[in-house]
Protein backbone atom coordinates (compact mmCIF):
# COMPACT_ATOMS: atom_id res chain seq x y z
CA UNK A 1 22.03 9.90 7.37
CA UNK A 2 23.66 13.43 8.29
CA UNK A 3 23.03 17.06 7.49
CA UNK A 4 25.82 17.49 4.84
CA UNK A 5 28.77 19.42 6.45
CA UNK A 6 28.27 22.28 4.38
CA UNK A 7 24.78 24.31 3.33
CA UNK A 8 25.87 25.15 -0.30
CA UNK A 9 27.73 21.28 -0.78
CA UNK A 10 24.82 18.56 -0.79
CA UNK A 11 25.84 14.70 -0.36
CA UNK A 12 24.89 11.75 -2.88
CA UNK A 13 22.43 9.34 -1.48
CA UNK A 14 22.54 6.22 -4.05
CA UNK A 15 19.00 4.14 -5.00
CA UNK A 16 20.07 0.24 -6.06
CA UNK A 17 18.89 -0.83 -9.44
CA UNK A 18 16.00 -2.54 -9.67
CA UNK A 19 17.80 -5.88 -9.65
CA UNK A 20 20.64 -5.77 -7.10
CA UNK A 21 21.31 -9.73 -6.37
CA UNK A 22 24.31 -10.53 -8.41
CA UNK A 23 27.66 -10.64 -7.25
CA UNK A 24 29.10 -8.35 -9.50
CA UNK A 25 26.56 -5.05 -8.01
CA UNK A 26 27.81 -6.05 -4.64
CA UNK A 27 31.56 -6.23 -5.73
CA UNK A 28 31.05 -2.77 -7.57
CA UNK A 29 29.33 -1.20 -4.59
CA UNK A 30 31.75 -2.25 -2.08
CA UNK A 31 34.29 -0.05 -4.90
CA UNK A 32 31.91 2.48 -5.07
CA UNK A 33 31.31 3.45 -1.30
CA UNK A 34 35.32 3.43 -1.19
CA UNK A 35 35.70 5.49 -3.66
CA UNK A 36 32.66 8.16 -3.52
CA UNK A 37 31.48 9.74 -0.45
CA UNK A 38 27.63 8.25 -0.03
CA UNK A 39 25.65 9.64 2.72
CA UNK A 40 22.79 6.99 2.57
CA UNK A 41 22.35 3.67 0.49
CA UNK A 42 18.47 2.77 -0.39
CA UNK A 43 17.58 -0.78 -1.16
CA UNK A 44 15.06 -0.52 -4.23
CA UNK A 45 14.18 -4.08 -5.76
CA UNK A 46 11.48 -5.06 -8.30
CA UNK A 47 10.85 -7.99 -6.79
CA UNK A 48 8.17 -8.16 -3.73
CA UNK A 49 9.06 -11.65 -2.46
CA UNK A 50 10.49 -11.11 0.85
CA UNK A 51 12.67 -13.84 0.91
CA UNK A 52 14.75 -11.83 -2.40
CA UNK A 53 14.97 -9.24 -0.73
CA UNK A 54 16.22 -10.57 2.57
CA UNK A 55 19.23 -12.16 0.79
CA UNK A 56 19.70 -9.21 -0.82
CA UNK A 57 19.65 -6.72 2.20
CA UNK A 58 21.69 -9.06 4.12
CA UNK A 59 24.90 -8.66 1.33
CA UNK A 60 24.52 -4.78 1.01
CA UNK A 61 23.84 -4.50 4.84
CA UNK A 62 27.97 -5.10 5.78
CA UNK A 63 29.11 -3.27 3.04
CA UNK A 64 27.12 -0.18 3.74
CA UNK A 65 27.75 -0.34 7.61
CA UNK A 66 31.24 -1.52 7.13
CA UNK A 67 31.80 2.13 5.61
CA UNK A 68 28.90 3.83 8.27
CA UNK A 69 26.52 4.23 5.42
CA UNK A 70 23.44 3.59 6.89
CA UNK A 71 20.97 1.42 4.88
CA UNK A 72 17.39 2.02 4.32
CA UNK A 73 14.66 0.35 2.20
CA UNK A 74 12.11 1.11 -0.02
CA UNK A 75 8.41 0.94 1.00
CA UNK A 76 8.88 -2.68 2.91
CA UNK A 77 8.57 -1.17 6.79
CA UNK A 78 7.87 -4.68 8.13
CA UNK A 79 11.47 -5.80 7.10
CA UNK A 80 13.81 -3.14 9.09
CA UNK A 81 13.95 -4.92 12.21
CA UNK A 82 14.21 -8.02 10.82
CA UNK A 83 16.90 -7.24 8.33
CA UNK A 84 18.40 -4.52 10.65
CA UNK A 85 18.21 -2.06 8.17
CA UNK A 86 18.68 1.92 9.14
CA UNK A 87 14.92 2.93 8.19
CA UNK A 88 12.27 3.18 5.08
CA UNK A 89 11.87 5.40 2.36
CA UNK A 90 7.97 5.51 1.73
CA UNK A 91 6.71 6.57 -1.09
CA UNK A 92 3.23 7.33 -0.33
CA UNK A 93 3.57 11.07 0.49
CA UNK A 94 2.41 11.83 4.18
CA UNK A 95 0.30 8.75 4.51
CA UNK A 96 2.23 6.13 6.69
CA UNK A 97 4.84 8.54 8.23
CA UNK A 98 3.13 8.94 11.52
CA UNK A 99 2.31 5.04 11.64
CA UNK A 100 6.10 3.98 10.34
CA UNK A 101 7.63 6.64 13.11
CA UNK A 102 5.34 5.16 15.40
CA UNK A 103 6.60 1.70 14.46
CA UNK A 104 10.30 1.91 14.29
CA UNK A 105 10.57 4.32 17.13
CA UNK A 106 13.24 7.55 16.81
CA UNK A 107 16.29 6.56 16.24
CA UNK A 108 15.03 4.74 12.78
CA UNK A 109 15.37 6.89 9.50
CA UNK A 110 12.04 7.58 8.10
CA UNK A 111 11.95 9.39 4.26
CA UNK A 112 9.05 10.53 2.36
CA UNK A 113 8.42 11.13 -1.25
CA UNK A 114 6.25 13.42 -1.57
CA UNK A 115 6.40 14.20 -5.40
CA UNK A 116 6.35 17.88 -6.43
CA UNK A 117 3.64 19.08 -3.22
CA UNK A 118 4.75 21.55 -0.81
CA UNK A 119 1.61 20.42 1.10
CA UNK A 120 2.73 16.46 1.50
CA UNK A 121 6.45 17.30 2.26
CA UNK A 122 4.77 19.89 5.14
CA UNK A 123 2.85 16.85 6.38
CA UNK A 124 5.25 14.34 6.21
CA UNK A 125 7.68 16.69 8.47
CA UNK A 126 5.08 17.15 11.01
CA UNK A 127 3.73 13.66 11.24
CA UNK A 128 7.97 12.83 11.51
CA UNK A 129 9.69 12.27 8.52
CA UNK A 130 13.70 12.73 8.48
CA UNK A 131 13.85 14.11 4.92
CA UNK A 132 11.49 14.69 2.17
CA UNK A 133 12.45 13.60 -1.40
CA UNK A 134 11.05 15.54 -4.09
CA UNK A 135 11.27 14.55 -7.26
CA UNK A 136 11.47 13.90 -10.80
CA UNK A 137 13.89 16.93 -11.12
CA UNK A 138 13.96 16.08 -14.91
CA UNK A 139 12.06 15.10 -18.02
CA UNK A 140 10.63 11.49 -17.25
CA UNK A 141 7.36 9.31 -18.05
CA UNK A 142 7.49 7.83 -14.63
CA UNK A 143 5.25 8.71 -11.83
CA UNK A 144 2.64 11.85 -12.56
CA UNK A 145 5.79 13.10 -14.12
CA UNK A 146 5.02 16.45 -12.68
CA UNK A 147 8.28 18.05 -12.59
CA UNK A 148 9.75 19.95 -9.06
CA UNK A 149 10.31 23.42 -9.26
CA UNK A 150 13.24 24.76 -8.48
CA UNK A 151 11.40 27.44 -6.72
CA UNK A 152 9.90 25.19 -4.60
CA UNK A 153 13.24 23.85 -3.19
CA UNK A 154 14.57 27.33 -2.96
CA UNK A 155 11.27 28.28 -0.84
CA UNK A 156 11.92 25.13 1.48
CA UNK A 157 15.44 25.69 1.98
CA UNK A 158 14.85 29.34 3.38
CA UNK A 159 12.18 28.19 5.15
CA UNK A 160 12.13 24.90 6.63
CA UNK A 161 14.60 23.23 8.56
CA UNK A 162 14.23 19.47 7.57
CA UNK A 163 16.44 17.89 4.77
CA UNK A 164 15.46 17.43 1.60
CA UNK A 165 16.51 14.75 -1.23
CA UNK A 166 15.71 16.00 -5.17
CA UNK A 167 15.39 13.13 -7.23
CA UNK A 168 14.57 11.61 -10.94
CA UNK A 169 16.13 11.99 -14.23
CA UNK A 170 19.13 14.20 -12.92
CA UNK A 171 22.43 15.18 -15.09
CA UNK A 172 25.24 16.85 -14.20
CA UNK A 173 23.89 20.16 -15.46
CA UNK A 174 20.50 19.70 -13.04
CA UNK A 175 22.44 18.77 -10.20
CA UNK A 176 24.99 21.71 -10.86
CA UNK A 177 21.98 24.11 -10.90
CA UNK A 178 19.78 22.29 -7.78
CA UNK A 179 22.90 22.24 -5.58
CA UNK A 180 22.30 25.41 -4.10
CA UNK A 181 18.50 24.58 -2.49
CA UNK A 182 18.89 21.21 -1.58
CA UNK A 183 20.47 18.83 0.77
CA UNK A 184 20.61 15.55 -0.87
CA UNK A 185 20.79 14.29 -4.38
CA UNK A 186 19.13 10.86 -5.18
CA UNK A 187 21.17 8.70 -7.83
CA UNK A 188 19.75 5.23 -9.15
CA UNK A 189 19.55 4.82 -12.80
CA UNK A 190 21.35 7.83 -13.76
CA UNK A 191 24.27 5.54 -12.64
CA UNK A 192 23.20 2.01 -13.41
CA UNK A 193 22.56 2.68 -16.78
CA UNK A 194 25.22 4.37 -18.29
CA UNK A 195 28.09 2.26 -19.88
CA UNK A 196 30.21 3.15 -16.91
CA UNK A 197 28.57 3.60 -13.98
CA UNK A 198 31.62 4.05 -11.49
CA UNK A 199 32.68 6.66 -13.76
CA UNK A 200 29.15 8.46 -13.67
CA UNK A 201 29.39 8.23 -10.23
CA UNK A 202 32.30 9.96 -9.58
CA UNK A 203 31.00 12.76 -12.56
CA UNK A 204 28.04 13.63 -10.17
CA UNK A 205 30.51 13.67 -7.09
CA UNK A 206 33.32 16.00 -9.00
CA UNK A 207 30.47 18.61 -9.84
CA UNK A 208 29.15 18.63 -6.24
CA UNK A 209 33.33 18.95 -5.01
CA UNK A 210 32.60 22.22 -7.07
């Protein structure tokens, strides 16, 4: 996962649906990743059963390094070596960043969402994170549902050098206004769920183009 080339021109980094084993989702994402620029591809399953999720990781795993998309997983730290997977997206703020760093070593990409706190993102940076995720952007039930402030991300992207990813119930109008103060836009469901998602897809990437 790179810095994208430009400050004012942030990448896509696509979340799985919840259910990614069918053949179809790994036909459409091999069309995807040709057809959309995707800095970083994050396994997300509803399942916990680790033997789902193995047969899962290893069909996305070509296709995402096939196209040097690196491949990271949500949560499951125990399964990156074993699957070799790129990293782990936690999703417990600061908590297990210094623990997971500590565990995969450097050269492993380690995330953190850290909802809408300045405070956890800090943390998370210092104990070693590679980006912090922020999120939701939009309205949503999920989570605290504490929104992020675009202040906030405007604040971080003066001040602090680390990436950031902005994520949860984004449109085209959100990521057109976000774009300036932040690295990194997450898409999962905003794509899965619309009638058409290649088509979404490629909306969100047009708007970044500018």
């Amino acid at each position: 996962m790179t810095e994208p080339t430009a400050p004012d021109r942030p990448q896509i980094y696509l979340v799985t649906p919840a259910d990614p084993s069918g053949d179809a989702f790994t036909d459409d994402l091999a069309r995807m990743l040709d057809a959309v620029e995707i800095a970083c591809l994050r396994l997300r399953m509803a399942s916990t059963v680790e033997d789902d999720i193995a047969r899962v990781a290893d069909r996305l795993r070509p296709i995402a390094h096939a196209r040097d998309v690196p491949l990271v997983i949500d949560t499951h730290l125990g399964l990156v070596d074993r699957l070799g997977l790129d990293g782990v997206h936690l999703t417990d703020g600061a908590r297990s960043v210094r623990k997971t760093r500590k565990a995969l070593g450097t050269d492993a990409i380690v995330g953190a969402y850290c909802e809408a706190s300045r405070h956890e993102g800090l943390s998370a940076g210092e104990a070693g994170a590679d980006y912090i995720a922020f999120g939701p952007v939009g309205e949503t039930v999920l989570g605290s549902g504490v929104r992020v402030e675009r202040d906030l991300l405007a604040w971080w992207s003066e001040v602090i050098e680390l990436p950031v990813v902005v994520e949860g119930a984004l449109d085209t109008d959100l990521v057109r206004d976000f774009a300036p103060v932040t690295d990194f836009f997450a898409l999962g469901d905003e794509v899965w769920r619309s009638a058409d998602p290649m088509a979404t897809l490629r909306g969100f990437a047009a708007v970044l183009a500018g």
